[in-house]
Protein backbone atom coordinates (compact mmCIF):
# COMPACT_ATOMS: atom_id res chain seq x y z
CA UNK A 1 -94.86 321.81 -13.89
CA UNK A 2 -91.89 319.76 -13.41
CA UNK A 3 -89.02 320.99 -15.63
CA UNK A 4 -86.73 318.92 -14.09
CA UNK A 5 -88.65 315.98 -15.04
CA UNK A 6 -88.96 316.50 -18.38
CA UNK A 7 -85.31 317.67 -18.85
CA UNK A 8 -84.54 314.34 -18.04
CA UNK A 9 -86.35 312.49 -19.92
CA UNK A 10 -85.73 314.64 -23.02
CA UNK A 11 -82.09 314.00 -22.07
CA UNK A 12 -82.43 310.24 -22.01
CA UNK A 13 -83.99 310.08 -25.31
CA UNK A 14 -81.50 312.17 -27.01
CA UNK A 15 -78.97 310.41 -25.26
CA UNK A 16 -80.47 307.30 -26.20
CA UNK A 17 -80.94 308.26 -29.75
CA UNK A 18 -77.49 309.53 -29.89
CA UNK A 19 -76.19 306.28 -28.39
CA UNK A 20 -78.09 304.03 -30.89
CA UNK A 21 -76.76 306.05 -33.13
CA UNK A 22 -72.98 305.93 -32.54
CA UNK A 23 -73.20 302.20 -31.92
CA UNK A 24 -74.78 301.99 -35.42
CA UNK A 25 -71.61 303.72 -36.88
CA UNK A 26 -69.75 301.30 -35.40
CA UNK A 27 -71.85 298.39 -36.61
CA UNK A 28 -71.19 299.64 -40.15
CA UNK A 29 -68.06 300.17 -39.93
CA UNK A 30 -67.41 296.06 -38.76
CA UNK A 31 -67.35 293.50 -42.01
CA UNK A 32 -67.03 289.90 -42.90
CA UNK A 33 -65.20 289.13 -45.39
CA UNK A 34 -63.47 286.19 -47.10
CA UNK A 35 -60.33 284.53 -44.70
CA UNK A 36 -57.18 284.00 -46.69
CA UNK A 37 -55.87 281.10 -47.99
CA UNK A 38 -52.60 279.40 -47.01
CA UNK A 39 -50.78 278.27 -49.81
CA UNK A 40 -51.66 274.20 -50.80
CA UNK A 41 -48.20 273.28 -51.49
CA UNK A 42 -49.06 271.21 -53.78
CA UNK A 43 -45.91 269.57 -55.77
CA UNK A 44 -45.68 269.53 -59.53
CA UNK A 45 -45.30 266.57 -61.50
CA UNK A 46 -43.38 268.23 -64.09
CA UNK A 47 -40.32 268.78 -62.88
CA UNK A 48 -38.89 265.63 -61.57
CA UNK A 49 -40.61 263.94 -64.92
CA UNK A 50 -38.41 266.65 -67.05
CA UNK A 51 -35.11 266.55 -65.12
CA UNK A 52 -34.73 262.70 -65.29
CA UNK A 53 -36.17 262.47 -68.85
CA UNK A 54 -33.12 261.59 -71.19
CA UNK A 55 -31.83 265.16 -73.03
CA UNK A 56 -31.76 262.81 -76.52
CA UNK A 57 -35.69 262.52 -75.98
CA UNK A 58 -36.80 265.32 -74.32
CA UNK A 59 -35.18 267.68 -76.80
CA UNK A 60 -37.77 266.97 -78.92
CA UNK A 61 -37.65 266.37 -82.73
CA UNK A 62 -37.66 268.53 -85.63
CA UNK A 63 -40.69 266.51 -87.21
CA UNK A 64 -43.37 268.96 -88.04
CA UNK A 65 -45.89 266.00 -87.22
CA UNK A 66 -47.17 262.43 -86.34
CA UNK A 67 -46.31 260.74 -89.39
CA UNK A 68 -47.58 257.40 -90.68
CA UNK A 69 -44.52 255.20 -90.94
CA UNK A 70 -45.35 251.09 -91.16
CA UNK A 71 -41.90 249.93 -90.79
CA UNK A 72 -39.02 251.34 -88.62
CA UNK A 73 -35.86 250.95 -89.98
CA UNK A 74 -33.40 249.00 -88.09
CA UNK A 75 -31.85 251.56 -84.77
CA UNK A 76 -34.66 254.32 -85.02
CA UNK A 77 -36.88 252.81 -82.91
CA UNK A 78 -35.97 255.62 -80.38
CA UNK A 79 -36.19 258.19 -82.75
CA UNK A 80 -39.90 257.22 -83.37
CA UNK A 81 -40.61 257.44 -79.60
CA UNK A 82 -39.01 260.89 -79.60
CA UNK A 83 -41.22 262.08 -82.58
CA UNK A 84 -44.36 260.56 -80.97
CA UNK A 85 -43.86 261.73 -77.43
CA UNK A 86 -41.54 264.32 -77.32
CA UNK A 87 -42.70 266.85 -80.18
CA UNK A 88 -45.36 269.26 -80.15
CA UNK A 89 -48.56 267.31 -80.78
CA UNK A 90 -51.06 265.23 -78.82
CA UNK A 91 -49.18 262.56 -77.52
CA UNK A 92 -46.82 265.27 -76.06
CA UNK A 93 -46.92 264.46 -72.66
CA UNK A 94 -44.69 267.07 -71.11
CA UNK A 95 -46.78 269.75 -72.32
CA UNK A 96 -50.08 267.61 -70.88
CA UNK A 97 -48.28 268.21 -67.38
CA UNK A 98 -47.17 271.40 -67.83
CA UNK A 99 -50.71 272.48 -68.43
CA UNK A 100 -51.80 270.29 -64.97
CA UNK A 101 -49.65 271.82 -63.36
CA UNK A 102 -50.52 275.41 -64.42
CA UNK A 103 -54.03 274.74 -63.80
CA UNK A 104 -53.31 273.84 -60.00
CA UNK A 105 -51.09 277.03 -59.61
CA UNK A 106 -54.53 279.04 -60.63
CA UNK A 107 -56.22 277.01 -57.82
CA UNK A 108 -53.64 277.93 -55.83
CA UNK A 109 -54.25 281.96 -56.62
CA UNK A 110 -58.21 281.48 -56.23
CA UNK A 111 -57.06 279.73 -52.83
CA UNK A 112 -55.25 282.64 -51.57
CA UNK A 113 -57.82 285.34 -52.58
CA UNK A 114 -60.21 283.26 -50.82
CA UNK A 115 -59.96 280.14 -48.71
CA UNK A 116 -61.66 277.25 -49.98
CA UNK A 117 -63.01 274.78 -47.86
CA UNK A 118 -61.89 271.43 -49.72
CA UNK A 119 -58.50 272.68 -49.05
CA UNK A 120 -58.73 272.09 -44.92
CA UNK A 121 -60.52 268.82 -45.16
CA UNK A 122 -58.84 265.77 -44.87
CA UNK A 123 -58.56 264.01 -48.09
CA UNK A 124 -60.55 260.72 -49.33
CA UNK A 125 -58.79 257.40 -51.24
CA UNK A 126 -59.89 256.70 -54.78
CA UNK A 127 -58.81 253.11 -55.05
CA UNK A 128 -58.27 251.86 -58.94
CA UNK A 129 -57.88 248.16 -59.45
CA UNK A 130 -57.79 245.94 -62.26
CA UNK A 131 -54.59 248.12 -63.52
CA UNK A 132 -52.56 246.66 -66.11
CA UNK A 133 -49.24 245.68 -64.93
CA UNK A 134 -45.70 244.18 -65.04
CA UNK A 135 -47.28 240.40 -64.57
CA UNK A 136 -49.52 241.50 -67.78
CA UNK A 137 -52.47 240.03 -66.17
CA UNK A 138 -54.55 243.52 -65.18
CA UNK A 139 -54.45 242.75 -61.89
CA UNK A 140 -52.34 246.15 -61.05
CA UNK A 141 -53.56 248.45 -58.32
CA UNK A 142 -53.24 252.27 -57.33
CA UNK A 143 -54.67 254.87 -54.33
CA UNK A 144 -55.24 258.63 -55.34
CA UNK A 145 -55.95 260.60 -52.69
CA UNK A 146 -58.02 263.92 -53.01
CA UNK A 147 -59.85 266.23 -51.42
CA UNK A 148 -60.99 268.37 -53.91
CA UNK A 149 -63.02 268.71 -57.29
CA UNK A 150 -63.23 271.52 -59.52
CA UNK A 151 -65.33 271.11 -62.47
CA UNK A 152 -65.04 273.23 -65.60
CA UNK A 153 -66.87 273.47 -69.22
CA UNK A 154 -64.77 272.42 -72.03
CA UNK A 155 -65.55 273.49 -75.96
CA UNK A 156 -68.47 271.66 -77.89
CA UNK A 157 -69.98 270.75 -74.35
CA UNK A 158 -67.46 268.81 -72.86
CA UNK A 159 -66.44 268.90 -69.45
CA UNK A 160 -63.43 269.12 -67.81
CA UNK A 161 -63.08 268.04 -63.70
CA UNK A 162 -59.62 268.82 -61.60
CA UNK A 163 -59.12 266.28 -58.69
CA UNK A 164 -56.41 267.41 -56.18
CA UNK A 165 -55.57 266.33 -52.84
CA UNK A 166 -52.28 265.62 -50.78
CA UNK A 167 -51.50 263.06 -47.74
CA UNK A 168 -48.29 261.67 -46.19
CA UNK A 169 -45.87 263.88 -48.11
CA UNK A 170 -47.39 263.39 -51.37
CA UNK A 171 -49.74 265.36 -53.77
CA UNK A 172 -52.58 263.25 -55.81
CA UNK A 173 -53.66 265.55 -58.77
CA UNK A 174 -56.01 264.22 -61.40
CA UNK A 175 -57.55 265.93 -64.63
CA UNK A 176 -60.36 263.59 -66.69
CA UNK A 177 -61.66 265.12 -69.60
CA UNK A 178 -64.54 264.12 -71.26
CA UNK A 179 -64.88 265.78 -75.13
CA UNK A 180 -68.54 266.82 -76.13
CA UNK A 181 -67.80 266.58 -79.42
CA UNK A 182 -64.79 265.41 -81.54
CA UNK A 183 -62.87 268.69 -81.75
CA UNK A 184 -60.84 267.56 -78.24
CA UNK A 185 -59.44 264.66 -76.88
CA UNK A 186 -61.39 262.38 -73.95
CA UNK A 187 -58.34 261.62 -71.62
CA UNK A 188 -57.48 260.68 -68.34
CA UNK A 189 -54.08 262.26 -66.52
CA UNK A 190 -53.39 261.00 -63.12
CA UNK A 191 -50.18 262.13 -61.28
CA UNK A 192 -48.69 261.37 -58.01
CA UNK A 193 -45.71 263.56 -56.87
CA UNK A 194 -43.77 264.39 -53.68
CA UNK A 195 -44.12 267.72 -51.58
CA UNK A 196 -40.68 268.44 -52.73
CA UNK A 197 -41.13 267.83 -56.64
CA UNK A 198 -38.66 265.61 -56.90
CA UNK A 199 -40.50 262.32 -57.31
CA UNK A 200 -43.64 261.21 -59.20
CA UNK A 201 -45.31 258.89 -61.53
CA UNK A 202 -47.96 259.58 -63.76
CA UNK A 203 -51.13 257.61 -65.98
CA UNK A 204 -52.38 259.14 -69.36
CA UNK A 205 -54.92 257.50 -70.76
CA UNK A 206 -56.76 258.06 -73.59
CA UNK A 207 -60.35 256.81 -75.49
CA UNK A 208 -61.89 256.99 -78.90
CA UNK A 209 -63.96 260.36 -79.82
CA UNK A 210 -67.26 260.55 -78.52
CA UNK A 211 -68.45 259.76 -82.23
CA UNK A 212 -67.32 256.14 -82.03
CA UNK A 213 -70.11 254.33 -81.03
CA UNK A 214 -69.28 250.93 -81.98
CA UNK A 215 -67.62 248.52 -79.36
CA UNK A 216 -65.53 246.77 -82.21
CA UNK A 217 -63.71 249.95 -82.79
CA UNK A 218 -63.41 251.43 -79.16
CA UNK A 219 -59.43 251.27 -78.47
CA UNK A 220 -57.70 252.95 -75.54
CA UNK A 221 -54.13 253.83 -75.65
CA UNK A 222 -52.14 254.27 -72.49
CA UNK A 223 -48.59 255.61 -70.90
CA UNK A 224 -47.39 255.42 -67.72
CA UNK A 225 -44.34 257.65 -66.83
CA UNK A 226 -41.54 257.37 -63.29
CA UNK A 227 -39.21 259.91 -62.84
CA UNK A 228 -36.81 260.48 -60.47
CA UNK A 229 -34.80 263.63 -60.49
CA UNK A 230 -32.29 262.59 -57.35
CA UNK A 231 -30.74 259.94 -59.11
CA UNK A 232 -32.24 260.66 -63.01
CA UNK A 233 -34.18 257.86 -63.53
CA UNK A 234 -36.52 257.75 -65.74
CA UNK A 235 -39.08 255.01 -66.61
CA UNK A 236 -41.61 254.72 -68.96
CA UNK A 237 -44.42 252.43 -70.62
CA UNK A 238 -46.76 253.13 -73.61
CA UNK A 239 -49.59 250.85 -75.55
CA UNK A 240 -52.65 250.60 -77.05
CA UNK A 241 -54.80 248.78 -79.05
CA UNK A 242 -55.54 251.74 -81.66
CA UNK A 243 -52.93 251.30 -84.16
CA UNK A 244 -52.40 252.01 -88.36
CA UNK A 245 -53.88 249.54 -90.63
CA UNK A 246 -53.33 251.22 -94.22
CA UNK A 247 -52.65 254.48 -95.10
CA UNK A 248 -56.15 254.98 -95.53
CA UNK A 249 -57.56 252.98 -92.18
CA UNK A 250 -56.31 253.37 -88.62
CA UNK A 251 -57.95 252.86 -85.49
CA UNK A 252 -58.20 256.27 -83.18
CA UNK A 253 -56.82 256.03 -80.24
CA UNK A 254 -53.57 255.42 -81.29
CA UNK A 255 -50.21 256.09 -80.33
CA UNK A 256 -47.83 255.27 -83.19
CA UNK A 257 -45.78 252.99 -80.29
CA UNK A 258 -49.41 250.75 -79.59
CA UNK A 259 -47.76 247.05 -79.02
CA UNK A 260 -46.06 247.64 -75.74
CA UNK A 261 -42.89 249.69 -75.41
CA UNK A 262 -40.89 250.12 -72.51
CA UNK A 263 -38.19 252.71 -71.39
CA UNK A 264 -35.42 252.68 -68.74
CA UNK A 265 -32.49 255.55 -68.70
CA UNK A 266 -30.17 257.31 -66.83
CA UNK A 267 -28.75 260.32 -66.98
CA UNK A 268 -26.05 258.43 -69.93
CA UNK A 269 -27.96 255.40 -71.57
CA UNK A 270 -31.22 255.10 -72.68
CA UNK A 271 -32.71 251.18 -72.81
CA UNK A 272 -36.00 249.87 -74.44
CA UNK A 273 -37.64 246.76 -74.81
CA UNK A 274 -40.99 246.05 -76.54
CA UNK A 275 -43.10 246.35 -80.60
CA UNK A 276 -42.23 249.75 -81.03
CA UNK A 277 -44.48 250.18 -83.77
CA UNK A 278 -48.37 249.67 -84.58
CA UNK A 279 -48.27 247.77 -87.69
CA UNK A 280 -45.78 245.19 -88.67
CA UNK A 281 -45.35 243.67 -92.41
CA UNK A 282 -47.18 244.81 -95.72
CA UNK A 283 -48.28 247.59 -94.25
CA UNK A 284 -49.94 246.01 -91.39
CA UNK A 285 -52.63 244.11 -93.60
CA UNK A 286 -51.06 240.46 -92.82
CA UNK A 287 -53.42 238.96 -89.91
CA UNK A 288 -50.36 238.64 -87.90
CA UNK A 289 -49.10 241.80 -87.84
CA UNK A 290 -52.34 243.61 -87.12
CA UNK A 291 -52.72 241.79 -84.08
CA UNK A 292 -48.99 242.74 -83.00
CA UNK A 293 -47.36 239.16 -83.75
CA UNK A 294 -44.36 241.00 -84.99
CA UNK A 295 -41.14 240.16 -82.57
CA UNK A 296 -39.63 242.15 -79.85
CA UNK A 297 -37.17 244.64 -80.28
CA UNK A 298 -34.29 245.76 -77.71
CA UNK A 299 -32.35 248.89 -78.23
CA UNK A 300 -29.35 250.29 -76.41
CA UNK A 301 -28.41 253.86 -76.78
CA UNK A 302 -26.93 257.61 -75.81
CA UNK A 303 -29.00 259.39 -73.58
CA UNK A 304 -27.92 262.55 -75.10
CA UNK A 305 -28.07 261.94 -78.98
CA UNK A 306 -29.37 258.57 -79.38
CA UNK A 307 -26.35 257.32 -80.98
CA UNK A 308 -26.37 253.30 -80.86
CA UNK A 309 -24.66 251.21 -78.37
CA UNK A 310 -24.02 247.72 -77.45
CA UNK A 311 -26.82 245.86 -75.46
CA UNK A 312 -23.80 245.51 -72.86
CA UNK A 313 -23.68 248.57 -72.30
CA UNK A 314 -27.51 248.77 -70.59
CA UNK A 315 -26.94 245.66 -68.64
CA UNK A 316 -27.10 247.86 -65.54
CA UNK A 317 -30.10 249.21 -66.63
CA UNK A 318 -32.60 246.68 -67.99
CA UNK A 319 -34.52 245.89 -64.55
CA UNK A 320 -37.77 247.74 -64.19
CA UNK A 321 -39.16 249.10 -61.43
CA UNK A 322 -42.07 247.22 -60.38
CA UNK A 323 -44.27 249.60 -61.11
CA UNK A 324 -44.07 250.06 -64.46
CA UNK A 325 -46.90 248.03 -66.43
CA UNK A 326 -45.76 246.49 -70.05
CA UNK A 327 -49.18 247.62 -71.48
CA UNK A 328 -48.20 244.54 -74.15
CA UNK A 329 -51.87 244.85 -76.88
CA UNK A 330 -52.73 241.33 -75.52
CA UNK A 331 -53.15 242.77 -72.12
CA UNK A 332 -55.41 245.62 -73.22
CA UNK A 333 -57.31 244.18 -76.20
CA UNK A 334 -59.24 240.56 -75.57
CA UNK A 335 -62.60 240.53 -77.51
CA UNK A 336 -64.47 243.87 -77.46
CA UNK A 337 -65.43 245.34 -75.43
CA UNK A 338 -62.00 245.61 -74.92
CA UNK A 339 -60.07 244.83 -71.62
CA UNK A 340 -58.14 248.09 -71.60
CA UNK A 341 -60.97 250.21 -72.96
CA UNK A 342 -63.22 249.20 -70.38
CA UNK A 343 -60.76 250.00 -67.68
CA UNK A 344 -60.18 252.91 -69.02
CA UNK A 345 -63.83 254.23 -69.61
CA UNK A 346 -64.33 252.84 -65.47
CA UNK A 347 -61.81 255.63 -64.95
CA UNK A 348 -63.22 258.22 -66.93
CA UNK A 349 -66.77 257.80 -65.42
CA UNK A 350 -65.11 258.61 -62.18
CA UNK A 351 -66.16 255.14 -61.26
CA UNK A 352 -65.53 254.43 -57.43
CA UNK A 353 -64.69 258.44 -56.59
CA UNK A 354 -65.56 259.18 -53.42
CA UNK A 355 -67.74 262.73 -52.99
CA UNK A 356 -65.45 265.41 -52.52
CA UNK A 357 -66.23 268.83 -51.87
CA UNK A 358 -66.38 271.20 -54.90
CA UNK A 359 -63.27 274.09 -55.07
CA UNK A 360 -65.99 276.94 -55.61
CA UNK A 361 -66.98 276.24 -51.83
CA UNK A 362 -65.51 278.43 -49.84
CA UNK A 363 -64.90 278.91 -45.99
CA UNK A 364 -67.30 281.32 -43.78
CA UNK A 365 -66.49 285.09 -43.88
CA UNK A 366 -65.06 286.40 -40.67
CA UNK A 367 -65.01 289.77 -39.09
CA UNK A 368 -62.16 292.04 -40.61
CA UNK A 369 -59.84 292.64 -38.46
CA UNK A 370 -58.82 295.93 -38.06
């Protein structure tokens, strides 16, 4: 008998048993998991929109409410714009990008935790055309650049998508909501903003409830907003074609400023040009005044309490930039379906978008590194 033989073999499988087995501890012990997520560095479009805004405006008003005022009286113009845009309610814009930008900073956390793919690819153009503009002839044009799309549910089975991207020193963010049901708004919000925060212009547009079915009574009603926090500019247009008939009759969406107002201050004067309310005499029920015939107004005032003051005193200030559209109700209405409505339902269709890679997609696992 060969004991030697047999010692050795018994040796190598032991040994080889033992080896398998030590290498299989090892093995386990050796996991992917999720890479970590630089953050996007996104910019927010809040803050340069905020810092330029006039402090007479964006301290907001002591109105509990929209309220459904026919006539102005004569130097409260501003004051109306103040209690439609910058109080609590939904035509308060500030709070609209406060809650973008929130929404990205979650992105941002989920980002971190976990890198998402979108984030490292290189982002597409979404090219809108047919933009109303300073000419008032919808030929305005604008690029948005994203990379990502995040969609979310929204109450009464609405959806919610989050476009985000950034190229060239500049972040493209995008939110289009699209209400189930009439309990929420159906709006468009698309912001474009430097790195640094210190730059950007945004596009809020909204559309009738989902309930209005009817292409007679389909209105849009839009703002477009420039701020510049370097040298406190601040720009802004509003319209619509929504507007109050009677105190019993008004046409959804509207913005209580529908005939085409614009805005120019600095960090002193505040100048505006434009029909700074929906409905003009008797209540708006004259044929004239319903479609806006009422005349231009042109204010001059403090930026920091609104206080009147000569229309020499904005002659510095009364030059546009050439981006800012006068969103005038002849530009947007035309004969239904509307010109401005039909842009504006293009945009909430996501008409044009390229296909971007959905945030919930997230890079391979790698080895942990020990």
């Amino acid at each position: 008998m060969n004991f030697g033989s047999n010692l050795n073999k018994s040796l190598l499988v032991v040994g080889g048993a033992g080896l398998a087995t030590v290498f299989g501890v090892v093995a386990g012990c050796s996991k992917k998991v999720s890479p970590k997520g630089d953050p996007i560095g996104m910019g927010q479009l809040l803050v340069p929109i905020k810092a330029s805004a006039p402090a007479g405006l964006a301290a907001g008003s002591q109105a509990a409410g929209l309220t459904e005022t026919y006539e102005l009286a004569a130097g409260k113009e501003l004051e109306e714009v103040k209690t439609r845009f910058f109080s609590p309610g939904p035509t308060d814009f500030m709070y609209r990008l406060k809650k973008v930008d929130e929404r990205l900073a979650e992105l941002d956390t989920r980002h971190k935790s976990g890198a998402r793919k979108c984030v490292t690819e290189a982002p597409k153009e979404w090219a809108l055309s047919e933009l109303p503009d300073s000419s008032n002839t919808l030929t305005g044009s604008a690029s948005f650049w994203f990379s990502c799309k995040e969609d979310m549910a929204q109450t009464g089975g609405g959806t919610l998508t989050v476009l985000f991207g950034r190229k060239d020193g500049f972040s493209y963010l995008a939110e289009v909501q699209k209400a189930g049901d009439d309990t929420i708004p159906t709006m468009v919000t698309l912001g474009k903003v430097d790195d640094t925060s210190t730059k950007a212009e945004v596009w809020q547009i909204t559309l009738p409830k989902p309930s209005i079915t009817d292409t007679a009574k389909q209105h849009s009603s839009w703002m477009y907003i420039l701020g510049d926090k370097t040298n406190a500019n601040f720009e802004m247009a509003v319209g619509g074609t929504g507007r109050l008939n009677d105190a019993q009759s008004y046409e959804e969406p509207f913005s209580g400023v529908g005939c085409g107002v614009r805005l120019k201050a600095n960090a002193s004067l505040v100048y505006g040009t434009g029909r700074f309310h929906d409905a003009g005499t008797n209540g708006g029920n004259d044929a004239t005044a319903q479609e806006c015939g009422d005349a231009e107004v042109t204010v001059c005032a403090s930026a920091t309490d609104l206080t009147a003051k000569s229309s020499s005193d904005c002659s510095a200030i009364t030059t546009f930039s050439s981006s800012v559209p006068k969103l005038t109700y002849a530009q947007l209405k035309g004969t239904a379906p509307y010109k401005g409505y039909v842009k504006a339902k293009a945009i909430l269709d996501m008409t044009g978008l390229p296909t971007l890679t959905s945030f919930t997609e997230e890079l391979p696992k790698v080895e942990e590194k020990k």
